[in-house]
Every structure is written in C-alpha cells, then in structure tokens.
N, C-alpha and C. Protein backbone atom coordinates (compact mmCIF):
# COMPACT_ATOMS: atom_id res chain seq x y z
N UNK A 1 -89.40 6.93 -18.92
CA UNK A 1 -88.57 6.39 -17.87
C UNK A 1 -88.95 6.99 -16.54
N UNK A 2 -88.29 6.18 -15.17
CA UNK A 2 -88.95 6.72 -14.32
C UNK A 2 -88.18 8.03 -13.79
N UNK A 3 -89.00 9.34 -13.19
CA UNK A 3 -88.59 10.30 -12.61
C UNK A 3 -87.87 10.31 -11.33
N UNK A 4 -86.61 11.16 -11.04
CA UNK A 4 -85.62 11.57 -10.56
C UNK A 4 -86.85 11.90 -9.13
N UNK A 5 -86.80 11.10 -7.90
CA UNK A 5 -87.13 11.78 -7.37
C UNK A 5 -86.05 13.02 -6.04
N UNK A 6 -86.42 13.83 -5.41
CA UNK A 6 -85.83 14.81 -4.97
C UNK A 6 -85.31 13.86 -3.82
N UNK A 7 -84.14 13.90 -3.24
CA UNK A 7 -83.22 13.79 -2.17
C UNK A 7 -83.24 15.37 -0.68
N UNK A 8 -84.04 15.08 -0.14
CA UNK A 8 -83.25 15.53 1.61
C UNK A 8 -82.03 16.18 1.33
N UNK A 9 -81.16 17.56 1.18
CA UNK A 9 -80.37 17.54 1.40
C UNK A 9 -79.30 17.82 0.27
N UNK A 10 -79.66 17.28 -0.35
CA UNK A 10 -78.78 17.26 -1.64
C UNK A 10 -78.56 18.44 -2.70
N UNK A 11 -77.30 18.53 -2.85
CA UNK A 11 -76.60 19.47 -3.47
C UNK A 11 -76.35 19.84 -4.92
N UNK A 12 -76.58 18.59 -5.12
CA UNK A 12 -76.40 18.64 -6.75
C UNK A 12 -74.75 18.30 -7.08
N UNK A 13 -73.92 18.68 -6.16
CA UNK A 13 -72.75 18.98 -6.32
C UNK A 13 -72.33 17.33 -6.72
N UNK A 14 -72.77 16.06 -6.54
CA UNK A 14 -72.28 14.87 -7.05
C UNK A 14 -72.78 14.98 -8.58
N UNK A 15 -73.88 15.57 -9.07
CA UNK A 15 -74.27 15.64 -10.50
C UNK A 15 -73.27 16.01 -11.24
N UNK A 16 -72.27 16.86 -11.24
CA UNK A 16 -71.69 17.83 -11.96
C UNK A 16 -70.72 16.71 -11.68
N UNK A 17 -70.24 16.17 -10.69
CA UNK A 17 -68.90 15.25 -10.59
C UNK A 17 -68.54 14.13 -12.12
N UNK A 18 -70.55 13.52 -11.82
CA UNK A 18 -70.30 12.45 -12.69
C UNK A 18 -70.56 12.73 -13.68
N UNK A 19 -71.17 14.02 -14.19
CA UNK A 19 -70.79 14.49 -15.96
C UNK A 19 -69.48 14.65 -16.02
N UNK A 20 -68.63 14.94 -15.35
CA UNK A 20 -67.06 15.03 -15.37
C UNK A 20 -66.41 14.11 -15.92
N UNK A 21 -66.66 13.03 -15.08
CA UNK A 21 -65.79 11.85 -14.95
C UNK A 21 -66.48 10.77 -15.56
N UNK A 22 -67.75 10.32 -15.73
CA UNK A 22 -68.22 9.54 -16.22
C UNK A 22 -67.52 9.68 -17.41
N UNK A 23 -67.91 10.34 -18.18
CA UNK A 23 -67.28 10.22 -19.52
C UNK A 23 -65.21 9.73 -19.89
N UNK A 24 -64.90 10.31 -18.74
CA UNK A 24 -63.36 9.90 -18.88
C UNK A 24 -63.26 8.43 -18.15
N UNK A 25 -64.17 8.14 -17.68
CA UNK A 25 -64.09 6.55 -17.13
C UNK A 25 -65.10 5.37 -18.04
N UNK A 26 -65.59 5.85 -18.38
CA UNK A 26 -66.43 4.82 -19.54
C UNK A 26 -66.23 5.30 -20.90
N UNK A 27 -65.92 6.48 -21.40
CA UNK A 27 -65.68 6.95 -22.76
C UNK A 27 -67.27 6.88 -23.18
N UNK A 28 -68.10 7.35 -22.51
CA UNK A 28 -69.94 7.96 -22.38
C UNK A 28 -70.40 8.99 -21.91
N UNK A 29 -71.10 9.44 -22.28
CA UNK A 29 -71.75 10.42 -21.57
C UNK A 29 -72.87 9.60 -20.25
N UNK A 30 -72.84 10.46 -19.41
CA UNK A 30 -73.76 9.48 -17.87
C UNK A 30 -74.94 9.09 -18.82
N UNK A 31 -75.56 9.89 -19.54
CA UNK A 31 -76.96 9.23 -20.02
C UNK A 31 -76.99 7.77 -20.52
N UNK A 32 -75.98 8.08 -21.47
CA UNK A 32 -75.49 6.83 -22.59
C UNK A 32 -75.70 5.51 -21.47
N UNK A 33 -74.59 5.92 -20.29
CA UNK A 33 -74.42 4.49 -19.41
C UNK A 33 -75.42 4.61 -18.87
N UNK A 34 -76.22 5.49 -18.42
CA UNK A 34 -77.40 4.68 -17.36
C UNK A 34 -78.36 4.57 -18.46
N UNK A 35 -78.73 4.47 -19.69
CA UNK A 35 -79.66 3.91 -20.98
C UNK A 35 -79.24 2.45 -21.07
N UNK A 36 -77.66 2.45 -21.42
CA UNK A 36 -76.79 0.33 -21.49
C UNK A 36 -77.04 -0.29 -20.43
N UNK A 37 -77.01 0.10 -19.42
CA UNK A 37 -77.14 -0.37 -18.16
C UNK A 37 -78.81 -0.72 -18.10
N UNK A 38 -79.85 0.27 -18.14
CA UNK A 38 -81.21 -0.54 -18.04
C UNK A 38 -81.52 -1.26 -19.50
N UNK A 39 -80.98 -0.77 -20.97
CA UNK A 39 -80.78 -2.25 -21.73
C UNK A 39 -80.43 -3.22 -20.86
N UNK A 40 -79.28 -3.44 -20.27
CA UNK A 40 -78.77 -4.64 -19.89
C UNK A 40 -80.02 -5.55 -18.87
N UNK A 41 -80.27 -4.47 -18.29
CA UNK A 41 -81.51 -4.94 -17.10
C UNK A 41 -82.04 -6.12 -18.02
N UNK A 42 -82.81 -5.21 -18.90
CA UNK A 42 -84.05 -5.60 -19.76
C UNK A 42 -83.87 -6.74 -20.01
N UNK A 43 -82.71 -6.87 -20.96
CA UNK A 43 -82.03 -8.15 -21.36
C UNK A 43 -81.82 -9.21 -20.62
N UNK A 44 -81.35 -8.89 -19.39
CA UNK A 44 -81.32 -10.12 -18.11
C UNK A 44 -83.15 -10.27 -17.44
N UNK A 45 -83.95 -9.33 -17.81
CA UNK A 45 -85.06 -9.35 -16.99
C UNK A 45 -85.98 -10.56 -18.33
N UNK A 46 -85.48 -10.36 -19.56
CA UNK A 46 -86.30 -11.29 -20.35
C UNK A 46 -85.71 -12.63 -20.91
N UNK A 47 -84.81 -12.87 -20.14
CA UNK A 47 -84.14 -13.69 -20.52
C UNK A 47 -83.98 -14.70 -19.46
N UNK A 48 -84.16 -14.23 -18.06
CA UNK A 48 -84.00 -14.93 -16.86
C UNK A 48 -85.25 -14.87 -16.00
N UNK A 49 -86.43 -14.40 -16.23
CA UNK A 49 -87.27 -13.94 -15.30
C UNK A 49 -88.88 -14.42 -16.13
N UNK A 50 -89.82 -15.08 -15.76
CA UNK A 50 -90.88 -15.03 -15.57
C UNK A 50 -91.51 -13.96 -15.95
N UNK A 51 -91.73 -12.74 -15.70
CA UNK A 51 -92.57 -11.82 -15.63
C UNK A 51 -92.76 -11.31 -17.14
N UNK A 52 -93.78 -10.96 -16.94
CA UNK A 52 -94.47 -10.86 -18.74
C UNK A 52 -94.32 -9.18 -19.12
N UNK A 53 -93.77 -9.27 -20.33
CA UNK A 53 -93.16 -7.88 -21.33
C UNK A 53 -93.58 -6.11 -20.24
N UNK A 54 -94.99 -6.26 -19.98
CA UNK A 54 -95.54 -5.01 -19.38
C UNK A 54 -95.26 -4.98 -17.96
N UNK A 55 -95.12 -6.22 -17.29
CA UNK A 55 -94.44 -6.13 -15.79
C UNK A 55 -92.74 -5.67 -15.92
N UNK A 56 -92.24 -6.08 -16.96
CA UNK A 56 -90.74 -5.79 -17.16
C UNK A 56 -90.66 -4.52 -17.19
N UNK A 57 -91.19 -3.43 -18.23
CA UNK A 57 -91.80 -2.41 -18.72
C UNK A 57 -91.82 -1.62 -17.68
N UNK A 58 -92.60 -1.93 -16.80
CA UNK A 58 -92.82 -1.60 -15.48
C UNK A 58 -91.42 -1.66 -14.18
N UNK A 59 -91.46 -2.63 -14.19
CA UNK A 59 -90.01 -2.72 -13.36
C UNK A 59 -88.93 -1.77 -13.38
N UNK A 60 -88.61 -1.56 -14.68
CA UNK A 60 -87.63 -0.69 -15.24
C UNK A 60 -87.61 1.08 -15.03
N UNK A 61 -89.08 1.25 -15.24
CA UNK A 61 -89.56 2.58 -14.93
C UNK A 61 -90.42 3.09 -16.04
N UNK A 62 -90.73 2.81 -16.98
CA UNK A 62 -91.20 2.93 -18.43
C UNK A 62 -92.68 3.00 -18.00
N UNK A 63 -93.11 4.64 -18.48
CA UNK A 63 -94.17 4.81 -18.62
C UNK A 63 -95.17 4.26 -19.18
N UNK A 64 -94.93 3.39 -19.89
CA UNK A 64 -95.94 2.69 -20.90
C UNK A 64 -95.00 1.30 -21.81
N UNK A 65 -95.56 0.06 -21.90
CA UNK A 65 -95.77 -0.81 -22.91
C UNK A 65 -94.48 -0.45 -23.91
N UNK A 66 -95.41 0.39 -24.27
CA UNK A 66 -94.66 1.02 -26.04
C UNK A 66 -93.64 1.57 -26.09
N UNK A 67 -92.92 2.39 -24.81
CA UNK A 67 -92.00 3.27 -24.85
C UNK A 67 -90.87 2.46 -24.50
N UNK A 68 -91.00 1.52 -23.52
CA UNK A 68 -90.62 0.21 -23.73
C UNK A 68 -89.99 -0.84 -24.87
N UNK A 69 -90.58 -1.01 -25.62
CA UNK A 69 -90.83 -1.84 -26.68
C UNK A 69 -89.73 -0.62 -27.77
N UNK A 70 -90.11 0.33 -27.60
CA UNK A 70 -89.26 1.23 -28.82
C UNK A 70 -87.47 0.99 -28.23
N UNK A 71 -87.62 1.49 -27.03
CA UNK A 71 -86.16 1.69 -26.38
C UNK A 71 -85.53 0.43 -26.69
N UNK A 72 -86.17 -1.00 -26.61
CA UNK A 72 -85.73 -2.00 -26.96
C UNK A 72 -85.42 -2.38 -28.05
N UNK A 73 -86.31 -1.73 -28.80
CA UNK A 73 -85.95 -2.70 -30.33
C UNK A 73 -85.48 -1.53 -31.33
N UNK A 74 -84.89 -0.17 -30.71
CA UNK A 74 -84.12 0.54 -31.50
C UNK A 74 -82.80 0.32 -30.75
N UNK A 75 -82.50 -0.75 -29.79
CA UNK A 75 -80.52 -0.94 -29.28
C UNK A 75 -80.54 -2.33 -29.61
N UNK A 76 -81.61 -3.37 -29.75
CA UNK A 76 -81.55 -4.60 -29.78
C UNK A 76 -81.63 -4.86 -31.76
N UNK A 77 -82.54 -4.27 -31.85
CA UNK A 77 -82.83 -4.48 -33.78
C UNK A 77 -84.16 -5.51 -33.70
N UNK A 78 -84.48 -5.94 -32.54
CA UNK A 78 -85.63 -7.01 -32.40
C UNK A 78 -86.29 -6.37 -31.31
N UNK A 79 -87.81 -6.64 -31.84
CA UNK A 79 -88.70 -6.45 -30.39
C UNK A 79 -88.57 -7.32 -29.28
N UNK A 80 -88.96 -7.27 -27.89
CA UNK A 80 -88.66 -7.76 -26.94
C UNK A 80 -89.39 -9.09 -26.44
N UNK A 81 -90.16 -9.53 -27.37
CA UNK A 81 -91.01 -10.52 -27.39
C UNK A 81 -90.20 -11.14 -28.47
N UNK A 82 -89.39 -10.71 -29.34
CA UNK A 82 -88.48 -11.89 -30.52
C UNK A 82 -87.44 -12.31 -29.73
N UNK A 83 -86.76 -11.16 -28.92
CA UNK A 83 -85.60 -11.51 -28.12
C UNK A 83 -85.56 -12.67 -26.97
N UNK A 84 -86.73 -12.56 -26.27
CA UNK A 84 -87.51 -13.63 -25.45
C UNK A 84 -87.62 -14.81 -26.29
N UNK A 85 -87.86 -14.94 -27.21
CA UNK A 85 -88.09 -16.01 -27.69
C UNK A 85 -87.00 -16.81 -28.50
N UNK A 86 -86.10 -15.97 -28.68
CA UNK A 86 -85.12 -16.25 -29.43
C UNK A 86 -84.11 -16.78 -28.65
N UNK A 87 -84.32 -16.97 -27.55
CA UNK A 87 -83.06 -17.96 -26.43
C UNK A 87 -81.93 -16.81 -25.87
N UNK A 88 -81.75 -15.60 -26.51
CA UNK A 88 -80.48 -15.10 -26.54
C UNK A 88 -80.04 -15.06 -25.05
C-alpha cells in the first residue's frame, strides 16, 4: 500500500485522536476502516471505471499487481478479474 508521506508541521497529536475514537465511532480499529474503505474504492473502481486491473492496483497505492489481487480476493472470496466480470 501506498506510504504515509511526512506533513510540514505536524504533530502526530490527530493520530492518537483517531485511534481513540475511531473505534468508538465505527466499532473498528482505524486500520480495519481505512482497509473497507479502499475495498470499497476497488469495488467501485472495477465496477464503474474503464481502467484495467494493474492501473486500478495502481490508483489505490498497491505496490504491485499481486498484492492487489490478494487484498482483494481474501475480503471479496473472488479475484478481481471474476468480480469485474461478474456484473456485481
């Protein structure tokens, strides 16, 4: 996935907020939701979009094809080329 880059300035002090509260507002840990959330991407990016599996891959932040393809088809149960094809 893609790397955190560094912020100007920044304290850190919003990090610690949303391990706090994230979890008492979604019942998740922050990781959990920002992992559903770029599922969700994915899902709207292959389902509504033109662009072919490794541009998606890409879009998202995914170092590679494959790492891609795993993240997908261990929350989906289908690879991302069945899901595409499958209308969902």
């Amino acid at each position: 996935m893609r790397e955190s880059t560094a912020c100007p300035g920044y304290s850190g002090g919003i990090h610690g907020y949303f391990r706090r509260y994230i979890p008492d507002a979604f019942g998740i840990p922050p990781i959990f939701l920002q992992r559903n959330m770029l599922f969700e991407k994915a899902k709207d990016h292959l389902v509504s979009s033109a662009m072919n599996i490794n541009e998606i891959s890409e879009e998202l932040g995914f170092s590679e094809h494959a790492v891609f393809t795993r993240f997908f088809t261990e929350r989906a149960g289908i690879s991302p080329k069945e899901f595409r094809n499958t209308g969902f």
